[in-house]
Protein backbone atom coordinates (compact mmCIF):
# COMPACT_ATOMS: atom_id res chain seq x y z
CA UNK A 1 13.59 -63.61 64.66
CA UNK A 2 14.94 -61.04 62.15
CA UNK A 3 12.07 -59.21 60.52
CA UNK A 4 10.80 -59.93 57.36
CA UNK A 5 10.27 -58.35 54.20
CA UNK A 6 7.04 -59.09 52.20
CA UNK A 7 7.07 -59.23 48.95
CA UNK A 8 4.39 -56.38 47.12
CA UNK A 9 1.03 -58.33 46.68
CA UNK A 10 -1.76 -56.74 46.29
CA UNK A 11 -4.43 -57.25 49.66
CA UNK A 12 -7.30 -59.22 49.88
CA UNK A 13 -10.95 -57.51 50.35
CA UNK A 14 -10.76 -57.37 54.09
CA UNK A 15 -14.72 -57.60 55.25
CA UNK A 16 -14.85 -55.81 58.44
CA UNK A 17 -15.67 -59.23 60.41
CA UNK A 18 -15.94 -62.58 59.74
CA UNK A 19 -20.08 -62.43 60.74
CA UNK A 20 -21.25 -58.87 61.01
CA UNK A 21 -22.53 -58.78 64.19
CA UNK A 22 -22.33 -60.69 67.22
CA UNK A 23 -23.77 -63.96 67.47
CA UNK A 24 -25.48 -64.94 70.54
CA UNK A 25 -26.09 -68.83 70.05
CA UNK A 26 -25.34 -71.82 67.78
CA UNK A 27 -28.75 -71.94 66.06
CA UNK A 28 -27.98 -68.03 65.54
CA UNK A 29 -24.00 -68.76 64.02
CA UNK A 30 -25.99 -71.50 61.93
CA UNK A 31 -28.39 -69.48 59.99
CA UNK A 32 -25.17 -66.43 59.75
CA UNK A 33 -23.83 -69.12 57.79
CA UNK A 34 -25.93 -70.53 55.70
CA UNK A 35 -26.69 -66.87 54.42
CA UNK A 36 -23.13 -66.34 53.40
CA UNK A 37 -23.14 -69.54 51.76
CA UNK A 38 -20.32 -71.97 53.61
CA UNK A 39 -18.65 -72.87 50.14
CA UNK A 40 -16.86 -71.33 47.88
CA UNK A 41 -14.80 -73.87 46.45
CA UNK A 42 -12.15 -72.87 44.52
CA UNK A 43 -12.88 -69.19 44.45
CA UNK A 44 -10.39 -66.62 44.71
CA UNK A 45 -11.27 -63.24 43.06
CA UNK A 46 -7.72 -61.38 43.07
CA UNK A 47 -5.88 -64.24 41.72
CA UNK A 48 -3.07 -63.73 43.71
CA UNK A 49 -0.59 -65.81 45.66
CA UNK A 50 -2.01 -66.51 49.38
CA UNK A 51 0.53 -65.87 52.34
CA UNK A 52 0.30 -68.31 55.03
CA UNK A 53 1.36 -68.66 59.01
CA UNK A 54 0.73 -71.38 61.14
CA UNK A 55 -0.07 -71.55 64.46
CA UNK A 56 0.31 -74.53 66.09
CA UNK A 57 2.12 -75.57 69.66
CA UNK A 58 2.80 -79.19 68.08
CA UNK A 59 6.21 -79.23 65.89
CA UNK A 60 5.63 -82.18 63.91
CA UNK A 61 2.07 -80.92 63.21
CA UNK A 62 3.59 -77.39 61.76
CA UNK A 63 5.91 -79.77 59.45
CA UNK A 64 3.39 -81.54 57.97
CA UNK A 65 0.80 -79.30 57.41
CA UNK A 66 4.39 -77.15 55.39
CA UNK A 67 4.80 -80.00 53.38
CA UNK A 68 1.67 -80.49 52.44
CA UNK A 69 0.74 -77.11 51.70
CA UNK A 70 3.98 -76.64 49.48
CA UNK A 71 2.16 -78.67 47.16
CA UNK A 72 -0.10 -75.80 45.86
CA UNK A 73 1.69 -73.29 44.03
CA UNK A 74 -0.96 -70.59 44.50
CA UNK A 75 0.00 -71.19 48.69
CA UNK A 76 3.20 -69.51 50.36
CA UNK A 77 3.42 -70.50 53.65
CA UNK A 78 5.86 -67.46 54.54
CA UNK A 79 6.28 -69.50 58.37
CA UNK A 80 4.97 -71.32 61.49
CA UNK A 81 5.55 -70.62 65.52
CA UNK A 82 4.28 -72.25 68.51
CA UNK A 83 4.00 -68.83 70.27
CA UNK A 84 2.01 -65.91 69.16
CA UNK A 85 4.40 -63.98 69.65
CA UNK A 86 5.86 -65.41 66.79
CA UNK A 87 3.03 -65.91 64.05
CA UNK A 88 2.42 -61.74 65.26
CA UNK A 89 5.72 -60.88 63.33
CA UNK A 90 4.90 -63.19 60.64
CA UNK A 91 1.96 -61.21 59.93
CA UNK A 92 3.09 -58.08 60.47
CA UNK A 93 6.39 -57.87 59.02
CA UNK A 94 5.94 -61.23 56.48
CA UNK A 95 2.61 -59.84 55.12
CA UNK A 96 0.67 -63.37 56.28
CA UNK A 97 -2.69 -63.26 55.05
CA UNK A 98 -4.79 -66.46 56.19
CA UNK A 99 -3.28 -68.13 59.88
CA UNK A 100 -4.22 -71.72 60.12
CA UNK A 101 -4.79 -72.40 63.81
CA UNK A 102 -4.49 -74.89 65.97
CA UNK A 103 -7.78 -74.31 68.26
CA UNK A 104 -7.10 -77.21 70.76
CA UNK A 105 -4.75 -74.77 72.15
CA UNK A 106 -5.07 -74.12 75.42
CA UNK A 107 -5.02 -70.41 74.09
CA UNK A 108 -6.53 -70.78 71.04
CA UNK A 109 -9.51 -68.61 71.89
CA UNK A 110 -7.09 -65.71 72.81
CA UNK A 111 -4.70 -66.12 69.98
CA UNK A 112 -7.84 -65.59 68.22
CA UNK A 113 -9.02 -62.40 69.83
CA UNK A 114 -5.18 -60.93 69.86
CA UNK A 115 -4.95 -61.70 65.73
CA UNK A 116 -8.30 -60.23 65.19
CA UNK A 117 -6.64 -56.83 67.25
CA UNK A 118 -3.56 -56.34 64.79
CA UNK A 119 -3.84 -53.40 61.99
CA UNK A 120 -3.65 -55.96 59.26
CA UNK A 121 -5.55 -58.62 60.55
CA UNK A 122 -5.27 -61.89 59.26
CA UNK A 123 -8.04 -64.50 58.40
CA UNK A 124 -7.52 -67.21 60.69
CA UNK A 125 -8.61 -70.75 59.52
CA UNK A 126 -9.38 -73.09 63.22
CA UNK A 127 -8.39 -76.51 63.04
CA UNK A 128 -9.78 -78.33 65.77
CA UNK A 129 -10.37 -82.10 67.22
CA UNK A 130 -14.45 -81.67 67.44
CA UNK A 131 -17.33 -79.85 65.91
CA UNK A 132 -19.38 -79.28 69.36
CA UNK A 133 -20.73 -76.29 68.52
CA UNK A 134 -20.54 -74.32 72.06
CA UNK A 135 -16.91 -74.39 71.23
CA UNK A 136 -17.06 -73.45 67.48
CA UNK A 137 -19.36 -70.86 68.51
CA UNK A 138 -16.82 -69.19 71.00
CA UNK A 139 -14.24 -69.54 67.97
CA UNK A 140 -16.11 -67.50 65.84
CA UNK A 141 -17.74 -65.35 67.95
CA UNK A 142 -13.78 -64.34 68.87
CA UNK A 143 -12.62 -63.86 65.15
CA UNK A 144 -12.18 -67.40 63.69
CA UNK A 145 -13.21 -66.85 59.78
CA UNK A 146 -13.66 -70.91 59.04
CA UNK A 147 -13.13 -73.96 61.13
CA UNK A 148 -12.37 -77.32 60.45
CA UNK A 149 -11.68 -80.83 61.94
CA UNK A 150 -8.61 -81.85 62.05
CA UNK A 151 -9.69 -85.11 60.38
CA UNK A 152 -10.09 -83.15 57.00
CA UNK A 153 -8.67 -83.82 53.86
CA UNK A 154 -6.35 -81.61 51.98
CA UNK A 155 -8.61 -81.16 49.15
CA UNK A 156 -11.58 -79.31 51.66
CA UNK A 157 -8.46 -77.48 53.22
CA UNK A 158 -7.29 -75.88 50.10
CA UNK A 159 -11.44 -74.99 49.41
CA UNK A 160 -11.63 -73.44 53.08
CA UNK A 161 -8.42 -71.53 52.56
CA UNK A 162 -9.41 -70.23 49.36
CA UNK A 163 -13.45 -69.27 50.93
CA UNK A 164 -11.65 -67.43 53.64
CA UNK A 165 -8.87 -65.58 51.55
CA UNK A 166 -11.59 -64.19 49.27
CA UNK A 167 -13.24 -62.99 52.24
CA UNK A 168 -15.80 -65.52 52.89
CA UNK A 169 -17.11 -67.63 56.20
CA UNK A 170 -15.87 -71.54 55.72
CA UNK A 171 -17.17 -74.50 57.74
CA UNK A 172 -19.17 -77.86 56.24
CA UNK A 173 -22.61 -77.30 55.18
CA UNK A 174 -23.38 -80.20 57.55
CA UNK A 175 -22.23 -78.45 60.39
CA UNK A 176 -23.86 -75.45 59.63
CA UNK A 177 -27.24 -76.99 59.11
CA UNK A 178 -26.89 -78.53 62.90
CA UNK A 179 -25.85 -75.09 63.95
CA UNK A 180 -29.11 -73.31 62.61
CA UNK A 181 -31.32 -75.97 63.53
CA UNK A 182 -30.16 -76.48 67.13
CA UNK A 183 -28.50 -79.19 66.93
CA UNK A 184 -31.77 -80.64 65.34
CA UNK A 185 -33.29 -81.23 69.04
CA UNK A 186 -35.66 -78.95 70.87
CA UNK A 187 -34.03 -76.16 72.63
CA UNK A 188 -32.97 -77.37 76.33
CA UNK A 189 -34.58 -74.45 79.10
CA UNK A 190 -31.70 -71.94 79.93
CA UNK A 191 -29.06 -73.07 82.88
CA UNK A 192 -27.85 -69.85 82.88
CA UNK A 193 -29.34 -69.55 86.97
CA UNK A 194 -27.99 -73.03 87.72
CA UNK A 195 -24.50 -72.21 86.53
CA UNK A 196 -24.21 -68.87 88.24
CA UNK A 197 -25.39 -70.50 91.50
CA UNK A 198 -22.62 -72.67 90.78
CA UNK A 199 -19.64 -70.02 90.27
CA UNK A 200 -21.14 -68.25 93.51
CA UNK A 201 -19.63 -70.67 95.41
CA UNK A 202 -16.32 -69.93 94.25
CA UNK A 203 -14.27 -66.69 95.82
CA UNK A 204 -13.80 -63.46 94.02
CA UNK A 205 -10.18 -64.31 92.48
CA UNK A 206 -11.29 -67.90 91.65
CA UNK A 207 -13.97 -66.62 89.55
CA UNK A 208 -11.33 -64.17 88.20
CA UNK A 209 -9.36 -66.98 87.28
CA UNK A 210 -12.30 -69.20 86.21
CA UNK A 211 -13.32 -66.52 83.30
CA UNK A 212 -9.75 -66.07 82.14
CA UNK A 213 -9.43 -69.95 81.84
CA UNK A 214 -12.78 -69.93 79.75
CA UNK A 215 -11.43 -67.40 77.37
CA UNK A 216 -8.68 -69.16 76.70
CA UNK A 217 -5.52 -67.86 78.67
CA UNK A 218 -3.10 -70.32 79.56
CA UNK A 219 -2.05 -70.59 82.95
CA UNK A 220 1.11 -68.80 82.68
CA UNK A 221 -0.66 -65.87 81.03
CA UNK A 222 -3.50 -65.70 83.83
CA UNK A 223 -0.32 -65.68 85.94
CA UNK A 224 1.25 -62.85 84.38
CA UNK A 225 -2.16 -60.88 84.23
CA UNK A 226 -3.02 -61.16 87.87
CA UNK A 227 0.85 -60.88 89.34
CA UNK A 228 0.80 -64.42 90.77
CA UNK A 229 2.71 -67.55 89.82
CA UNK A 230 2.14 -70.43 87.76
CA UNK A 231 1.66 -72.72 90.38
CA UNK A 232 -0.61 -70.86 92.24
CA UNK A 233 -3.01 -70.48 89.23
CA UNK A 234 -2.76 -74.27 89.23
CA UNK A 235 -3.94 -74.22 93.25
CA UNK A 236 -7.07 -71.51 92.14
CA UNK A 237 -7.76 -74.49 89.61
CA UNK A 238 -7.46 -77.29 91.66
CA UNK A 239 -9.83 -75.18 94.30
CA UNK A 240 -12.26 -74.61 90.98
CA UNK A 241 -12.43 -78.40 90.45
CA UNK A 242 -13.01 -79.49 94.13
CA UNK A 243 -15.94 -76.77 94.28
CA UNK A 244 -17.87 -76.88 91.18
CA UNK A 245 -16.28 -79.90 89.58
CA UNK A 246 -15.38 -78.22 86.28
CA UNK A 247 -11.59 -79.49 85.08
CA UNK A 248 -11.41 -79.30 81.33
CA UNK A 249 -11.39 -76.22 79.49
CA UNK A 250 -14.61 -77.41 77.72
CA UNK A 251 -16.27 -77.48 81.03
CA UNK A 252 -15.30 -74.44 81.61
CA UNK A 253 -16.19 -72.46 78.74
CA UNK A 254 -19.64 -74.04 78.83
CA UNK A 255 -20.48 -73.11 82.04
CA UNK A 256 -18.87 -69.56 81.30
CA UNK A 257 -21.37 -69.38 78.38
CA UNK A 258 -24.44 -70.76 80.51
CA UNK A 259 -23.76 -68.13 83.30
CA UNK A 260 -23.69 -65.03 80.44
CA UNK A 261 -19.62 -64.76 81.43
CA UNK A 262 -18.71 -65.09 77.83
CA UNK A 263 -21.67 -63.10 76.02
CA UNK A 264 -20.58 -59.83 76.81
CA UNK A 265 -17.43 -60.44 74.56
C-alpha cells in the first residue's frame, strides 16, 4: 500500500488514556465510567473533520459500515484493512484519528494493545457481539476508548464516535450501571485458587500458549512468537482443551483473569 498523505487538520485533545489508571474489575470500570459521564452526544469541541480506519477481518462488514459512514459529512473514513498491519499505515501515514474495531477478532485484544503503542495513537471504538463485561473489561483495560454492540444503530454510533473523538469514554449508560454495580448480584467468592489449580495441570509451554491465546494472539502469531508452527499451536490447544476443558477464547480469557494471568497487564 503506497503511503498516504494526510491532509493538515488540526489534532484532537489526546487524554493520556482512555481511564487513568488501571482498572482491576467490572464494578471498578463501572463507576470509572459513570464519573466521566458515558454520553456526550453530539459533542465535538474542535469542530473538525474526524479521520476514520476500520478494522475489521470481515469484507462485507468493512463495506457497509463505509457506506454508511459516508453519510456524515463531518466523518472521513480515510480506509479499512483486515490486517493490522494495514489500519497501522492508515494511522500513521493517513492521519486516522478514531479506529472502529471489530473486537470478535480473534486478535482484537492485541490489535488493541499494538494501536494504543503507536506515537499517534488512535481512539479505537470496539464493536463487539456481547456486553459480558469480563470481556469489555479486558477491552478497555487494553486501550479500547468506547465499545459497542454490534446490534447498534447508526444514530448511537455517530454519538460514540463523536464522545471518543473529543476525548471522552463511550459505552451505554445501561451497561455502565451493571458494570459499577456488579452486575447487580452479590459479588461471587474469588476462583482465582480454583483456576490456577486448574492451569497447573497444564505443562510449561501450554500455559505459555494458554496466556498468549487469552490476550488475544491468533494462532499464527503465537506461532511466530514462540518459533513453532501453526499446527502445532493448534496440538498445544487441543492438549489445553482435553486437560482443563477450556476451548473458546472466552473461556480462556476468563480463566486467565480468575488465575491473576491478565491483571498484571
Amino acid at each position: 500500500m503506497p503511503a498516504l498523505a494526510a491532509p493538515p487538520l488540526r489534532p484532537l485533545p489526546s487524554p493520556a488514556a482512555p481511564i487513568g489508571r488501571p482498572l482491576a474489575t467490572p464494578m471498578e470500570l463501572g463507576h470509572a465510567l459513570l464519573a466521566q459521564g458515558v454520553h456526550r452526544r453530539g459533542i465535538r469541541p474542535t469542530g473538525e473533520l474526524v479521520r476514520l480506519a476500520l478494522l475489521d477481518d470481515q469484507h462485507l462488514m468493512r463495506l457497509a459500515l463505509r457506506a454508511l459512514l459516508a453519510q456524515d459529512p463531518r466523518l472521513q473514513v480515510v480506509g479499512d484493512g483486515a490486517r493490522l498491519e494495514e489500519v497501522e499505515r492508515l494511522v500513521v501515514h493517513g492521519g486516522a484519528q478514531v479506529v472502529l474495531l471489530n473486537a470478535d477478532m480473534e486478535s482484537g485484544v492485541a490489535a488493541l494493545q499494538r494501536l494504543a503503542q503507536l506515537s499517534a495513537a488512535p481512539r479505537v471504538m470496539a464493536l463487539g457481539d456481547d456486553e459480558h463485561p469480563e470481556r469489555m473489561l479486558a477491552l478497555f483495560r487494553a486501550g479500547a476508548f468506547g465499545y459497542l454492540p454490534k446490534s447498534v444503530q447508526l444514530p448511537e454510533l455517530r454519538d460514540a464516535i463523536d464522545a471518543v473523538a473529543g476525548g471522552g469514554t463511550y459505552v451505554r449508560a445501561s451497561t455502565a450501571r451493571a458494570l459499577a454495580s456488579g452486575l447487580r448480584t452479590p459479588a461471587a467468592p474469588s476462583n482465582g485458587g480454583a483456576s490456577r489449580q486448574l492451569l497447573d495441570r497444564l505443562s510449561g509451554r501450554e500455559q505459555t500458549v494458554f496466556t498468549l491465546i487469552a490476550r488475544g494472539y491468533s494462532g499464527p502469531e503465537i506461532a511466530t512468537q514462540l518459533g513453532i508452527t501453526a499446527k502445532t499451536v493448534d496440538t498445544y490447544r487441543h492438549r489445553i482443551h482435553e486437560k482443563i476443558g477450556v476451548q473458546h477464547r472466552s473461556a480462556y480469557v476468563q480463566a486467565a483473569l480468575d488465575a491473576g494471568l491478565l491483571a498484571a497487564r
